[in-house]
N, C-alpha and C. Protein backbone atom coordinates (compact mmCIF):
# COMPACT_ATOMS: atom_id res chain seq x y z
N UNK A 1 -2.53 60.60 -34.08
CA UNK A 1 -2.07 60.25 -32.75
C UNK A 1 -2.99 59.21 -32.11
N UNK A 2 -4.17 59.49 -32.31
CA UNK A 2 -5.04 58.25 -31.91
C UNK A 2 -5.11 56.88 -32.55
N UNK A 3 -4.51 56.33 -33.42
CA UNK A 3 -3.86 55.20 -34.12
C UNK A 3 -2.53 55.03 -33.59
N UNK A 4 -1.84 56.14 -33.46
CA UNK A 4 -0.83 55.69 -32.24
C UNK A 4 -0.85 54.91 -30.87
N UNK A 5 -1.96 55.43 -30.17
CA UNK A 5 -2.53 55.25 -28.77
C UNK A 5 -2.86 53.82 -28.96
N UNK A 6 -3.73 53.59 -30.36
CA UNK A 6 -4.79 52.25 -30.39
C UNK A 6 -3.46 51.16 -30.48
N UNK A 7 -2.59 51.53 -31.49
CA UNK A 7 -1.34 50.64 -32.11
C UNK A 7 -0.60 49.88 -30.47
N UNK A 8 -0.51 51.33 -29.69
CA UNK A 8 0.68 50.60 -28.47
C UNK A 8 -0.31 50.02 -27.25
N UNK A 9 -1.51 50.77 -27.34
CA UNK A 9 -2.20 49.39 -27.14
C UNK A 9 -2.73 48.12 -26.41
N UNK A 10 -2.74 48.01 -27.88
CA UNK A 10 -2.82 46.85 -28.82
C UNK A 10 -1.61 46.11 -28.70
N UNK A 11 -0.23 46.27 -28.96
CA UNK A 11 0.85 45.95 -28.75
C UNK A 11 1.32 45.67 -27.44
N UNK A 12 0.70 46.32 -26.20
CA UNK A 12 0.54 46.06 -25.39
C UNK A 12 -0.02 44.68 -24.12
N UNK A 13 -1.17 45.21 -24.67
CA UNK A 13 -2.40 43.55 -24.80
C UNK A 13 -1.58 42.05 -25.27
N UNK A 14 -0.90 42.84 -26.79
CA UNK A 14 -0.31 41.23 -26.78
C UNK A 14 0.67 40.69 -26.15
N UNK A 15 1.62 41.45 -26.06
CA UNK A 15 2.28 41.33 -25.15
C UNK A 15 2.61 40.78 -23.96
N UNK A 16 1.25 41.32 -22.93
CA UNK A 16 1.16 40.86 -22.04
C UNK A 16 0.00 39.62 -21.75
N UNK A 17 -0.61 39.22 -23.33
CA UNK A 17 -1.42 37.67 -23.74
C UNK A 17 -0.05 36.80 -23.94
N UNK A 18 0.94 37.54 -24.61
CA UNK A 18 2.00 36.48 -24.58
C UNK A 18 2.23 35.80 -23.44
N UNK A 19 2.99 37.01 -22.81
CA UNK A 19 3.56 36.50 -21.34
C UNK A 19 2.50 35.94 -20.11
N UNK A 20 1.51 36.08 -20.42
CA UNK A 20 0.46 35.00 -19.51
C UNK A 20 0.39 33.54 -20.13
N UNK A 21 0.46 33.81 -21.68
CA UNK A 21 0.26 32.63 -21.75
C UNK A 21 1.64 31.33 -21.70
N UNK A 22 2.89 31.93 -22.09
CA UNK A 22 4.16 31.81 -21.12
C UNK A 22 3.95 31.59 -19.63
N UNK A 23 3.46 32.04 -18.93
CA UNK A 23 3.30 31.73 -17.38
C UNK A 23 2.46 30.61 -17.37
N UNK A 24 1.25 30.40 -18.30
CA UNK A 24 0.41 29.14 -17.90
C UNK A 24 1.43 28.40 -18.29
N UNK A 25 1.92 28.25 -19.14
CA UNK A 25 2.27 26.88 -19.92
C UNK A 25 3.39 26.29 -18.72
N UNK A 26 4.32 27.32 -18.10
CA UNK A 26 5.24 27.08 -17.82
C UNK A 26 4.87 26.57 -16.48
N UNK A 27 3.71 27.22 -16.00
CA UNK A 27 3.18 26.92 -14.24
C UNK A 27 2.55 25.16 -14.62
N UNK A 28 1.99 25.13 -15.86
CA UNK A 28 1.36 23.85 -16.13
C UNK A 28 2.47 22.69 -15.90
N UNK A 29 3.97 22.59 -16.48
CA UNK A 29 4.36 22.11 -16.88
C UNK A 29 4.86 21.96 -15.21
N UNK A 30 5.41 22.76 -14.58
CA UNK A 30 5.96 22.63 -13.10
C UNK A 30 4.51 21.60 -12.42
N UNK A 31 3.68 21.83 -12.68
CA UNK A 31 2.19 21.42 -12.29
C UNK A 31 2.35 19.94 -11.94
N UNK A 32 2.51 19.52 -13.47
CA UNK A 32 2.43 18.44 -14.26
C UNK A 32 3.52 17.79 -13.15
N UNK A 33 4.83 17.96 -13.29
CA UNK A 33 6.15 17.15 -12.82
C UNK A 33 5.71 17.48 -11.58
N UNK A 34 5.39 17.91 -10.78
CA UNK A 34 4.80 17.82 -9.26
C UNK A 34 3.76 16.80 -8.75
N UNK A 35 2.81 16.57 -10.09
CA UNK A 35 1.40 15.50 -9.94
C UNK A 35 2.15 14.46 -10.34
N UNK A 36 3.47 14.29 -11.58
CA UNK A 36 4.07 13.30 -11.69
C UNK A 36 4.87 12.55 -10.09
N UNK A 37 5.64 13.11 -9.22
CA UNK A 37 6.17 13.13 -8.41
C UNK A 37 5.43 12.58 -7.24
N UNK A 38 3.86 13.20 -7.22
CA UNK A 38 3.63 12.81 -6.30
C UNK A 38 2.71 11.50 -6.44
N UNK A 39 2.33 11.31 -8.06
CA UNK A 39 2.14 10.02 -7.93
C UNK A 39 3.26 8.99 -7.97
N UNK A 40 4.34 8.96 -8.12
CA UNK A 40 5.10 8.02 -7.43
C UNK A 40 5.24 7.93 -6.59
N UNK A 41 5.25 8.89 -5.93
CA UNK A 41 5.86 8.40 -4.15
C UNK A 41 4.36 7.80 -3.53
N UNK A 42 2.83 7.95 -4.28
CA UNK A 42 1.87 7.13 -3.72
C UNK A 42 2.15 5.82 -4.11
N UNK A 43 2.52 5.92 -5.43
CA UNK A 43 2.59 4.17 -5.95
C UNK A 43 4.05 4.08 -5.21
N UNK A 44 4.60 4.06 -4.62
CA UNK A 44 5.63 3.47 -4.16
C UNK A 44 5.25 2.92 -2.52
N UNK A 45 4.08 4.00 -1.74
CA UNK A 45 4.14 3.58 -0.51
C UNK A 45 2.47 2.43 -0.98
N UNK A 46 1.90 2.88 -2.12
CA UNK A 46 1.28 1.71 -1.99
C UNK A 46 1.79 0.37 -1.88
N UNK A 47 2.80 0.13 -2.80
CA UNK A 47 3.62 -0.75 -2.51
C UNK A 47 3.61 -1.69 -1.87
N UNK A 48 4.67 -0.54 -0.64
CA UNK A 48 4.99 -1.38 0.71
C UNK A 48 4.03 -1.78 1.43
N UNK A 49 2.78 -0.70 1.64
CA UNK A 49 1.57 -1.48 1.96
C UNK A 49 1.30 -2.86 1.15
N UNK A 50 1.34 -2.84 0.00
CA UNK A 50 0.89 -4.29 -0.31
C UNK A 50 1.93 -5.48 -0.03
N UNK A 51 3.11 -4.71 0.06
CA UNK A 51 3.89 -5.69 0.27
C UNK A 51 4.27 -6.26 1.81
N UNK A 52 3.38 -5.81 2.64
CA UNK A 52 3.48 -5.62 4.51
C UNK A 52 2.25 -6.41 4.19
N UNK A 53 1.20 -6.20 3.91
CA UNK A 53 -0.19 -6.68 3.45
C UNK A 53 0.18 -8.25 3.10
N UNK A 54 1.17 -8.35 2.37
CA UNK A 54 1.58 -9.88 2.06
C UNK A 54 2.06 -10.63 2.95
N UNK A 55 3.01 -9.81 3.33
CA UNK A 55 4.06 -10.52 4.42
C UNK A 55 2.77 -11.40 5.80
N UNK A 56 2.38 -10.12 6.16
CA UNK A 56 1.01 -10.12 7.28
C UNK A 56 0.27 -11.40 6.75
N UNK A 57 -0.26 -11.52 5.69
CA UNK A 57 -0.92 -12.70 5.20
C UNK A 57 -0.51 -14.18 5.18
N UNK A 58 0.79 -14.28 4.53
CA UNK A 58 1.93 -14.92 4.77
C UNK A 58 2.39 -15.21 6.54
N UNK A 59 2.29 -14.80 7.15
CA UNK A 59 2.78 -14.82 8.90
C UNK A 59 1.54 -15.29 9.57
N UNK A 60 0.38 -15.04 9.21
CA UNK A 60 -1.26 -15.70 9.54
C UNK A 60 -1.12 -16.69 9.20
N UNK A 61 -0.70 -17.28 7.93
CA UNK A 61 -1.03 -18.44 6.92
C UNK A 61 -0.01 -19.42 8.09
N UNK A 62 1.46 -19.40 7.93
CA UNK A 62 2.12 -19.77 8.87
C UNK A 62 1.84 -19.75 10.33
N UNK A 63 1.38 -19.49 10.92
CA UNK A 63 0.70 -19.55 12.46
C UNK A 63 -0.39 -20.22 12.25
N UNK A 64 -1.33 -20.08 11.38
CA UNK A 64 -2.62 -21.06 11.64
C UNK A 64 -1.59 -22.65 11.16
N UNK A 65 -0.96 -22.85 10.31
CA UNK A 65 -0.14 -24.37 10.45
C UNK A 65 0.21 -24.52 11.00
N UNK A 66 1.12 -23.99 11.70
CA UNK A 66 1.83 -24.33 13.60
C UNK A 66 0.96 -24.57 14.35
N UNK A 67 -0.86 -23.55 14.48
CA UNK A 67 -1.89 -24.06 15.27
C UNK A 67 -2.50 -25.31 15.20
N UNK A 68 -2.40 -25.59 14.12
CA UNK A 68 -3.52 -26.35 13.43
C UNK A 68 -2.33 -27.81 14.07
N UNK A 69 -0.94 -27.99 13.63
CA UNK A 69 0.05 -29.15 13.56
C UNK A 69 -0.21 -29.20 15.80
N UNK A 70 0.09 -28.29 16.21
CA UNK A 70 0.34 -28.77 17.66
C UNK A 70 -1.12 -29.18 18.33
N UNK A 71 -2.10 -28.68 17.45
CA UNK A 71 -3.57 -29.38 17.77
C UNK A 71 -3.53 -30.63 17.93
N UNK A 72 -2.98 -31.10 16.48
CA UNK A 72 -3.05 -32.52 15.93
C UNK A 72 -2.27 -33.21 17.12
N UNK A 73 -0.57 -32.60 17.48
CA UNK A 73 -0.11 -33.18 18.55
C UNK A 73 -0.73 -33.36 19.87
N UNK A 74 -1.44 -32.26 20.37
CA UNK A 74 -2.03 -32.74 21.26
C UNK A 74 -3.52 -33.94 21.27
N UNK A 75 -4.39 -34.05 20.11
CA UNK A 75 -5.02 -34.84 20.31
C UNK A 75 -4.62 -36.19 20.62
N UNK A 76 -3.20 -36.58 19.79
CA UNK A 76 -1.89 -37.54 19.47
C UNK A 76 -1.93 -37.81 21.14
N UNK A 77 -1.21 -36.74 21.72
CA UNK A 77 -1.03 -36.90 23.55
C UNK A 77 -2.20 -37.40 23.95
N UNK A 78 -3.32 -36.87 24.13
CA UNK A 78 -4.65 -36.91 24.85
C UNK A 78 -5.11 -38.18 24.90
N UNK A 79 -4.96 -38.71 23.56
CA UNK A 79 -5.32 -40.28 22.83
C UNK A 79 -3.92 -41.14 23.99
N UNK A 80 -2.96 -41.03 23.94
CA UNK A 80 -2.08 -41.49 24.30
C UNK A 80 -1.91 -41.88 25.93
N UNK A 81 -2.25 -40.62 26.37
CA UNK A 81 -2.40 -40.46 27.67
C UNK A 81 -3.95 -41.69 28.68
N UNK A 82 -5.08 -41.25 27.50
CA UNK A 82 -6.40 -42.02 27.79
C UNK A 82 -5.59 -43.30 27.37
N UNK A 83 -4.97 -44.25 27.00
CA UNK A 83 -4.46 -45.68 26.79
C UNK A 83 -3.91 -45.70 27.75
N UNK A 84 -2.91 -44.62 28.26
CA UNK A 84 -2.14 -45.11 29.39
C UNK A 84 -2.77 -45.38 30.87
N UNK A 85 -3.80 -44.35 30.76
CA UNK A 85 -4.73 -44.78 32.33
C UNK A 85 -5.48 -45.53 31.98
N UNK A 86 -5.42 -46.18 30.73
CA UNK A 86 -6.59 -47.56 31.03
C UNK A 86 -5.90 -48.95 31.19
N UNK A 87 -4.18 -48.52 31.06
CA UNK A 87 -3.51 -49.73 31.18
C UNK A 87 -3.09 -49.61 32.23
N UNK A 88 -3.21 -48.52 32.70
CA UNK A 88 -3.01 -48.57 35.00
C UNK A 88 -4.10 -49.20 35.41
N UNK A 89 -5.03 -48.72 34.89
CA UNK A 89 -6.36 -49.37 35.40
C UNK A 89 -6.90 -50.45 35.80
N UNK A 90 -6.05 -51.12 34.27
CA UNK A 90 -6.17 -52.71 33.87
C UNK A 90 -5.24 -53.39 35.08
N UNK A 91 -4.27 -52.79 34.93
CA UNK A 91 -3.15 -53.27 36.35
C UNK A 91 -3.57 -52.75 37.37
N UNK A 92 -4.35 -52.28 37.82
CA UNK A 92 -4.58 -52.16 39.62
C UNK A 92 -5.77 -53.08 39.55
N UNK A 93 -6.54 -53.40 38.52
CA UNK A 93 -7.76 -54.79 38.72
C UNK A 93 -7.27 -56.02 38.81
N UNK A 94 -5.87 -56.39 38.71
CA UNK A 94 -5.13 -57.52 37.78
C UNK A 94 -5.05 -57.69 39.28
């Protein structure tokens, strides 16, 4: 009877080594497709960050040329303007 006792166990033990090790594998695998999942949805909002990150860069790049072009126009005026009061000038000495 005590080879009985040891037998079920024993049979027991494995049993329930099976079914744990059934539960890891299976908790691993849910694990796994969850860390899969959630690294996409990071690489996806990294993304848009890089791709807002561009745009943003792109919309700077464009505004400093619009700054930089109406600079140029106004020095264009300024220059323009200083000729014109020196040709009033010239005509109120005349």
């Amino acid at each position: 009877m005590n080879d009985l006792t040891i037998g079920v166990g024993f049979l027991i033990t494995v049993i329930l080594f099976v079914t744990s090790m059934i539960n890891f594998f299976s908790a691993r695998k849910s694990s796994a497709a969850k860390d899969v999942e959630n690294t996409v949805k990071i690489n996806m909002k990294l993304d848009e960050i890089c791709r807002t990150t561009n745009e943003t860069r792109s919309d700077i790049k464009s505004m400093k040329n619009d700054i930089r072009d109406i600079q140029d126009e106004q020095i264009k005026l300024k220059l323009q303007v200083e000729a014109l009061w020196k040709d009033v000038d010239a005509l109120k000495a005349k």
